[in-house]
Protein backbone atom coordinates (compact mmCIF):
# COMPACT_ATOMS: atom_id res chain seq x y z
CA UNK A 1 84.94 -65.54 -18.26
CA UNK A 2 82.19 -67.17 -20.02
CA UNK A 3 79.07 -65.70 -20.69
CA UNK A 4 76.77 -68.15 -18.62
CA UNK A 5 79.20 -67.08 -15.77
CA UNK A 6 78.31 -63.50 -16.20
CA UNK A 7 75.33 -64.15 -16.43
CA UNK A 8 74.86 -65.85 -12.95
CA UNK A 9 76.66 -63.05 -11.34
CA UNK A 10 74.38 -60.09 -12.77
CA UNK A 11 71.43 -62.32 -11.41
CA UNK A 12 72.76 -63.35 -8.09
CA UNK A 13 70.39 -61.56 -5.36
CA UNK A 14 71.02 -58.47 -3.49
CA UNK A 15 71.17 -59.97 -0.46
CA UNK A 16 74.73 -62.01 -1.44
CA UNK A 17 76.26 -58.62 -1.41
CA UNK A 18 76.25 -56.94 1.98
CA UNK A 19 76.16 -52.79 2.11
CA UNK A 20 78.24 -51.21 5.00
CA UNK A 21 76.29 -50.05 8.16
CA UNK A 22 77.79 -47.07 9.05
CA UNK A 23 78.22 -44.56 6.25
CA UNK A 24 81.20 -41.69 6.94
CA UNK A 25 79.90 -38.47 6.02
CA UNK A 26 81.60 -35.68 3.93
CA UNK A 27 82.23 -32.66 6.85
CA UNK A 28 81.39 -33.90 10.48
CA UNK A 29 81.17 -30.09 11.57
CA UNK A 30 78.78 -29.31 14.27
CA UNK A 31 76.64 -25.78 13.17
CA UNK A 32 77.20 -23.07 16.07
CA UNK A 33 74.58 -22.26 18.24
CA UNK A 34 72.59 -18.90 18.03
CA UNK A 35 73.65 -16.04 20.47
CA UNK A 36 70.71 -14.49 22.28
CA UNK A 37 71.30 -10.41 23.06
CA UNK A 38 69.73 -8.40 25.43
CA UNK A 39 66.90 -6.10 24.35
CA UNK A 40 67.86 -2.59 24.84
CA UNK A 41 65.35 -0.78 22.56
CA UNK A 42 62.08 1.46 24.18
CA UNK A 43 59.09 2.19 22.39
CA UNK A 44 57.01 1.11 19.56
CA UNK A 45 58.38 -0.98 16.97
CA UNK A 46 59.90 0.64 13.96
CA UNK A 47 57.26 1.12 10.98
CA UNK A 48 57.14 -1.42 8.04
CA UNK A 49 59.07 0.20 5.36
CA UNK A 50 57.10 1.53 2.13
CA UNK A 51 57.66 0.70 -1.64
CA UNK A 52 58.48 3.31 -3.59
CA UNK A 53 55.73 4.67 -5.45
CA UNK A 54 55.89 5.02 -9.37
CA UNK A 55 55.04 7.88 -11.24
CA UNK A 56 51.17 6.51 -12.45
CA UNK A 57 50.49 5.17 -8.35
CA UNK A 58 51.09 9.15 -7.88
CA UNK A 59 48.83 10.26 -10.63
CA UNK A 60 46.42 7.56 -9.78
CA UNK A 61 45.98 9.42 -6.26
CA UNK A 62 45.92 12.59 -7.14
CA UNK A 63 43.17 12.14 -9.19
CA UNK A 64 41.41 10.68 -6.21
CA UNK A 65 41.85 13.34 -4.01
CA UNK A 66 40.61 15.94 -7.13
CA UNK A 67 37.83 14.26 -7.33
CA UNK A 68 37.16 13.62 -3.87
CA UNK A 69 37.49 17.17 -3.07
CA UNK A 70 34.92 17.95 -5.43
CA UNK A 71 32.47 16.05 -3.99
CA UNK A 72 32.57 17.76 -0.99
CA UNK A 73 29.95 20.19 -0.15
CA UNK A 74 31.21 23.89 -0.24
CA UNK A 75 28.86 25.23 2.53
CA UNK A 76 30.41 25.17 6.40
CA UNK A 77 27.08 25.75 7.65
CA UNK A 78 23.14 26.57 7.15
CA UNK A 79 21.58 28.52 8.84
CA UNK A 80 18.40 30.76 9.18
CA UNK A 81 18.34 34.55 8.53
CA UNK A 82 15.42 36.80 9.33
CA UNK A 83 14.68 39.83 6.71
CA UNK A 84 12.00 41.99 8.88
CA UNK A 85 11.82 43.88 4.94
CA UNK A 86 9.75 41.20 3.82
CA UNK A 87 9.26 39.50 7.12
CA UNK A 88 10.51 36.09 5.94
CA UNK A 89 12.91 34.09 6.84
CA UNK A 90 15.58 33.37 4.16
CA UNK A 91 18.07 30.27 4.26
CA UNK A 92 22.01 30.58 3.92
CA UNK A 93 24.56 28.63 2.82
CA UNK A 94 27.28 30.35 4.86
CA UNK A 95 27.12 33.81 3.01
CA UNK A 96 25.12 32.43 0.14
CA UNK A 97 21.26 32.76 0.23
CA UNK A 98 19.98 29.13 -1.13
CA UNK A 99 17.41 29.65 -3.73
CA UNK A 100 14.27 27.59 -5.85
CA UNK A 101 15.00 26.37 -9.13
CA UNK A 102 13.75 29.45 -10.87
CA UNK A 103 16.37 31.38 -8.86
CA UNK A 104 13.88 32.65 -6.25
CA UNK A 105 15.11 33.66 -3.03
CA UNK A 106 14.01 30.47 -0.55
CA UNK A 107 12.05 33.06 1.41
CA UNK A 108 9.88 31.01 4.31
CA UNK A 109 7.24 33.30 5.77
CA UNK A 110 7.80 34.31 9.45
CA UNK A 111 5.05 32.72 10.85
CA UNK A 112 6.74 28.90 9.95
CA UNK A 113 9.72 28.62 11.74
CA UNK A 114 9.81 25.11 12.25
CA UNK A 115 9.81 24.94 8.68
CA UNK A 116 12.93 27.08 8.42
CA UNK A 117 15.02 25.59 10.78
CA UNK A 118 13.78 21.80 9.56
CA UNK A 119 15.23 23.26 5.94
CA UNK A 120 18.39 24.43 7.32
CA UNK A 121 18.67 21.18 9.10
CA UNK A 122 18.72 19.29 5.92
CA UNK A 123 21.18 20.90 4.42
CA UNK A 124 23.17 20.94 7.32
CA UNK A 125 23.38 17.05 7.26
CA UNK A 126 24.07 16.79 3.54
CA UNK A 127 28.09 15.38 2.98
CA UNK A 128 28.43 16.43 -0.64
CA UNK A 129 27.09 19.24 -2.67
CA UNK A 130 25.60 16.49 -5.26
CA UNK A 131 23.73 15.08 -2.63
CA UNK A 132 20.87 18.10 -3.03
CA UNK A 133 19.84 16.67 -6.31
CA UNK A 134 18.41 14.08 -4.02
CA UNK A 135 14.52 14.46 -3.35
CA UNK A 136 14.68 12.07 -0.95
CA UNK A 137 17.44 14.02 1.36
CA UNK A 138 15.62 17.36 0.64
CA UNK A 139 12.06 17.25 0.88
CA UNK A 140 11.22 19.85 2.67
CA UNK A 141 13.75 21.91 0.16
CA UNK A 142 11.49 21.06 -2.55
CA UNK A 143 8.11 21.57 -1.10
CA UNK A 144 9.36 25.01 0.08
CA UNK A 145 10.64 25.26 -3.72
CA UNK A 146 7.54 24.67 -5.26
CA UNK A 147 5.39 26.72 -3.35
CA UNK A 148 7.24 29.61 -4.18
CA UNK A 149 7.51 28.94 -7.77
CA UNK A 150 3.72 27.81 -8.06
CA UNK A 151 2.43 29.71 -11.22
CA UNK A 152 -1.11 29.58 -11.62
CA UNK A 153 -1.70 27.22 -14.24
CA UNK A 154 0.07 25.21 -12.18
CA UNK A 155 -2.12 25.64 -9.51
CA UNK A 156 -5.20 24.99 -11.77
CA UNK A 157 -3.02 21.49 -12.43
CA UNK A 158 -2.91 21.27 -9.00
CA UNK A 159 -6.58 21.75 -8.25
CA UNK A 160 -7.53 19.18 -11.08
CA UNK A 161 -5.47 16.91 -9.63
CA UNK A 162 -6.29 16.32 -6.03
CA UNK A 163 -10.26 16.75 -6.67
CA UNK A 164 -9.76 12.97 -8.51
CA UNK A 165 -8.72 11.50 -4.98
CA UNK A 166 -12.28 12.90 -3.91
CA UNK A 167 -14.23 9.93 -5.63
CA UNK A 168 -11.51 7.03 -3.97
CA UNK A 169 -11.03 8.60 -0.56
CA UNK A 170 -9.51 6.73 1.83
CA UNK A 171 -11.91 7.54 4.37
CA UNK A 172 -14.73 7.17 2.06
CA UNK A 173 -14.25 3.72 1.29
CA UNK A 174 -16.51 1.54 3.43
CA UNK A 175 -16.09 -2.33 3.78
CA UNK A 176 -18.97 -4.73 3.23
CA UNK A 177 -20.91 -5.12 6.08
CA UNK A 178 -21.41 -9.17 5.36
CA UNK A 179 -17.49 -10.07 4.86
CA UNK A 180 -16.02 -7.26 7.29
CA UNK A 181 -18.18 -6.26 9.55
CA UNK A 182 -14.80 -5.34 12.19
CA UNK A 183 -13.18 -3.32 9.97
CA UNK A 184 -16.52 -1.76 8.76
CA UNK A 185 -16.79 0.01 11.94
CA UNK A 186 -13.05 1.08 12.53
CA UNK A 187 -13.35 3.04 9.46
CA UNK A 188 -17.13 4.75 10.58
CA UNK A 189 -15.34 5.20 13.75
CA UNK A 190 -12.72 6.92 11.46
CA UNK A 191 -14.78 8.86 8.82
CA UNK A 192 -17.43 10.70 11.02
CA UNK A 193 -15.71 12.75 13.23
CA UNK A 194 -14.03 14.46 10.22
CA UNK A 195 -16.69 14.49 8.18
CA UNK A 196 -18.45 16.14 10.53
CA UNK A 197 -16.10 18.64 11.70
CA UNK A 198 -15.65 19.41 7.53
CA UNK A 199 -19.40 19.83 7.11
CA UNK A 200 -19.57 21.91 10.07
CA UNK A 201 -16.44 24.49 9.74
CA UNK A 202 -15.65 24.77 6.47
CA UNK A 203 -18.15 23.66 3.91
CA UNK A 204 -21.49 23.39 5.47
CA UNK A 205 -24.30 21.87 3.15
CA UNK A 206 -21.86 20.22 1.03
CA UNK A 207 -23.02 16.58 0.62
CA UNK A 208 -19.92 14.15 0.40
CA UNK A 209 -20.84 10.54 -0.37
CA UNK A 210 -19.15 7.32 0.81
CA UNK A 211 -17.89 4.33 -1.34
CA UNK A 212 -19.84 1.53 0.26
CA UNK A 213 -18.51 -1.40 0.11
CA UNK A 214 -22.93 -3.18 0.53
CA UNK A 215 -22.73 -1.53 -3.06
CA UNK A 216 -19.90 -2.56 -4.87
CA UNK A 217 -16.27 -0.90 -4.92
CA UNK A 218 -17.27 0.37 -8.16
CA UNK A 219 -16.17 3.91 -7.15
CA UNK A 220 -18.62 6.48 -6.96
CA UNK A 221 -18.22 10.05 -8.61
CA UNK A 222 -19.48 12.62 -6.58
CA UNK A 223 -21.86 15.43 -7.13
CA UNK A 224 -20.93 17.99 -9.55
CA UNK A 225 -21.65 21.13 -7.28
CA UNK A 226 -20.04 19.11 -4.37
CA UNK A 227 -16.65 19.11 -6.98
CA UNK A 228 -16.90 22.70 -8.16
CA UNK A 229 -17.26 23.72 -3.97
CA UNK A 230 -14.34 22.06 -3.14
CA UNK A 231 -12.23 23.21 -6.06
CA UNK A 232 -13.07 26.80 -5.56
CA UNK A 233 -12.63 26.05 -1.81
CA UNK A 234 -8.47 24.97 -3.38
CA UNK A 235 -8.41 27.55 -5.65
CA UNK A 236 -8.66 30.12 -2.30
CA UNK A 237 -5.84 28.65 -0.48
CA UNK A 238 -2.46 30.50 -0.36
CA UNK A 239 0.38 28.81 -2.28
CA UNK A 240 1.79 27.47 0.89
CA UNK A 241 -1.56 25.61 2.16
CA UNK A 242 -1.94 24.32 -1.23
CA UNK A 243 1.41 22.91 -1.71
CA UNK A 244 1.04 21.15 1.90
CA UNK A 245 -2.57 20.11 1.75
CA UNK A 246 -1.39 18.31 -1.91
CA UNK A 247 1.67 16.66 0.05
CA UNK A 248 -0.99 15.53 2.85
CA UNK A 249 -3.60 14.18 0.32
CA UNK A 250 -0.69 12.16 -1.71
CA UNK A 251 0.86 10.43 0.95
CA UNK A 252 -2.53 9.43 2.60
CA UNK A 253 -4.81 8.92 -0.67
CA UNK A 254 -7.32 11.02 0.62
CA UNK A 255 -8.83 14.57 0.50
CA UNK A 256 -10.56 14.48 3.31
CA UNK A 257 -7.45 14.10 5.73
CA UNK A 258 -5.51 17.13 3.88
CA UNK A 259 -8.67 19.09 4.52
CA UNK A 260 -8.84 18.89 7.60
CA UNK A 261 -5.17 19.84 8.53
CA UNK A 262 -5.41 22.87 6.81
CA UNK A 263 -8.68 23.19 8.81
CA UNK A 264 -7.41 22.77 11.68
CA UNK A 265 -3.64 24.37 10.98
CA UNK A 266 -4.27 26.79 8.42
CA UNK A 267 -4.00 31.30 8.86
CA UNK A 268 -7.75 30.76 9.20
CA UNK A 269 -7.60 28.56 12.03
CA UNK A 270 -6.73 28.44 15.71
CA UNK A 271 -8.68 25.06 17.01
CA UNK A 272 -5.24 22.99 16.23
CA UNK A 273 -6.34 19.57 18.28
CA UNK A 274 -5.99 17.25 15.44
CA UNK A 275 -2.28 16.80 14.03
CA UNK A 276 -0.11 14.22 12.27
CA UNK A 277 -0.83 11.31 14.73
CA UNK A 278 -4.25 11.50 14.22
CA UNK A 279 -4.07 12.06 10.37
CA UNK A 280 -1.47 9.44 9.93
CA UNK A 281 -4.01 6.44 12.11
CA UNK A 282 -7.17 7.75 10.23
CA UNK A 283 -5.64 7.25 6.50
CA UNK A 284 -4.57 3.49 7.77
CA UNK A 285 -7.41 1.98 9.11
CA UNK A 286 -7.46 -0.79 7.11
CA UNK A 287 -3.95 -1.45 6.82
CA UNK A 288 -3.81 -1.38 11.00
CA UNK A 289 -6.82 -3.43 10.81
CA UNK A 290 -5.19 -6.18 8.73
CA UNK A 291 -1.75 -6.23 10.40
CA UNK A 292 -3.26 -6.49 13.46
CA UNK A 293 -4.70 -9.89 12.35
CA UNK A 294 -1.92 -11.18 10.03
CA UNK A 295 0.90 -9.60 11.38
CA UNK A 296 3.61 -7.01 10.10
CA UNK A 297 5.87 -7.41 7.41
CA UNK A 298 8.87 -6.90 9.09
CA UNK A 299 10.96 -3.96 7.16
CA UNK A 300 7.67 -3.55 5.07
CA UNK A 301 4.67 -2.39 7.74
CA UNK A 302 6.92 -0.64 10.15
CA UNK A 303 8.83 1.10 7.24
CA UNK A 304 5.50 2.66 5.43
CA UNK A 305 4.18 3.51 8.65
CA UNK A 306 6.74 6.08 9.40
CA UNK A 307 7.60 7.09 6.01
CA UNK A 308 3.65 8.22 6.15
CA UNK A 309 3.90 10.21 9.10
CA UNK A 310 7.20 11.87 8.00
CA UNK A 311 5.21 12.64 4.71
CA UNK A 312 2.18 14.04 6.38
CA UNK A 313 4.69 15.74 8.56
CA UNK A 314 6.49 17.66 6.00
CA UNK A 315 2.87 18.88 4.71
CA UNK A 316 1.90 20.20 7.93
CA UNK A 317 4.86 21.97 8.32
CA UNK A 318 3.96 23.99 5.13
CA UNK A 319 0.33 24.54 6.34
CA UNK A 320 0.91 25.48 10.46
CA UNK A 321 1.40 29.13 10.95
CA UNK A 322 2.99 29.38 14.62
CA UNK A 323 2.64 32.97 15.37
């Protein structure tokens, strides 16, 4: 055959050579159909089967469990013990008395009970034993701590201390009359009834001077026998009344509040009308004032709010004598 012919033939189209239609496959066998059975089993389904653990997945856990198991607190309960010795009441973990951090006995006096059982109560809610090192989850722990291991130059620390918040009291701080006249009065309406119950009961002819605001927020020191009367006044208080009028005069910035609960709650005392409400809503006049024309923070306002009556709280607690 020539090559020309060959040619036309590998050219020629596809079309000029006509495929079969029906193609014969290789096995024609039909596939059998499934059988269904009847279900003859009860009960819960059998569980999943489990891998077989290796020898570091085994070591893996158990130091997980070692090290959860020392996290665990190793107290069952706390609870409150009366010693009529001493007349206090001491704190036990289980069989173990709970003690201060200079290995004092956490003796509370009789006379607080509240304070005992709201001690106990923390501990009881603790979940591990490292959860004490927590101020936050033991406060009343560590106000009942301190008081017992209060040394006096630490209470001369203390003393020098609070006297500062004297000259920036929250109640003594007056707005200007010209830019505020609204909240101006909310805080008078605040200020005199303590002030006058202070200069009545407990330190007549003491002269305590305001911040006002008509003057500048300069700050104003006051009067040097005015200091030395109140800090002798401090220096007279038990360790107990001193350790929960400080905790009252830090959370609300001002002396004048913490006076007055121990005033009103200390062994001296037996009037007892004006408590943690009334503390708590006369150290935030002016933050009431402005949230009541701006508006809360949500998760801000609320939050402070009770975290200053739990604070005020825990200092009463030290101060009231219940008997």
């Amino acid at each position: 055959m020539r090559p020309s012919t060959l040619l036309r033939l590998a050219t020629r189209p596809s079309h000029l050579h006509p495929r079969p239609q029906h193609i014969r496959l290789i096995t024609t066998t039909p596939s059998p159909p499934a059988t269904a059975y009847p279900i003859t089993a009860h009960g819960p389904p059998p569980s999943a089967p489990t891998p077989t653990r290796s020898a570091v997945t085994e070591h893996r856990q158990r130091l997980k469990s070692a090290a959860a198991a020392a996290g665990q607190r190793f107290w069952t309960e706390a609870h409150v013990v009366a010693h009529p010795s001493d007349n206090t009441l001491r704190l036990h973990l289980d069989h173990r008395t709970l003690k201060t951090p200079l290995q004092a006995p956490l003796a509370i006096p009789a006379s607080k009970p509240l304070l005992a059982a709201g001690i106990a109560l923390e501990w009881n809610a603790l979940r591990r034993s490292a959860d004490a090192a927590r101020g936050h989850l033991v406060p009343l722990t560590q106000l009942a701590g301190r008081a017992i291991d209060l040394t006096d130059a630490t209470r001369e620390e203390v003393v020098q201390n609070l006297i500062r918040y004297l000259d920036t009291d929250t109640l003594l701080c007056l707005a200007p009359t010209e830019t505020s006249a609204k909240l101006r009065k909310r805080q008078e309406e605040a200020l005199k009834p303590v002030l006058s119950w202070l200069r009545e009961r407990m330190w007549p002819g003491v002269d305590i001077a305001t911040v006002d605001g008509d003057h500048g927020f300069g700050g104003r020191r006051q009067d040097a026998r005015t200091r030395e009367v109140l800090m002798d006044w401090m220096r007279g208080l038990g360790a107990w009344e001193l350790v929960g009028f400080e905790r009252c005069v830090l959370a609300g910035k001002s002396f004048l509040v913490g006076a007055r609960m121990v005033g009103e709650w200390g062994s001296q005392s037996r009037e007892r009308t004006w408590g943690v409400e009334e503390a708590a809503r006369a150290a935030s006049v002016e933050v009431n004032f402005q949230t009541g024309v701006w508006g809360e923070v949500e998760d801000t306002h609320d939050v402070e709010k009770e975290d200053l009556r739990r604070q005020i709280g825990a200092g009463w607690l030290l101060i009231a004598n219940q008997e």
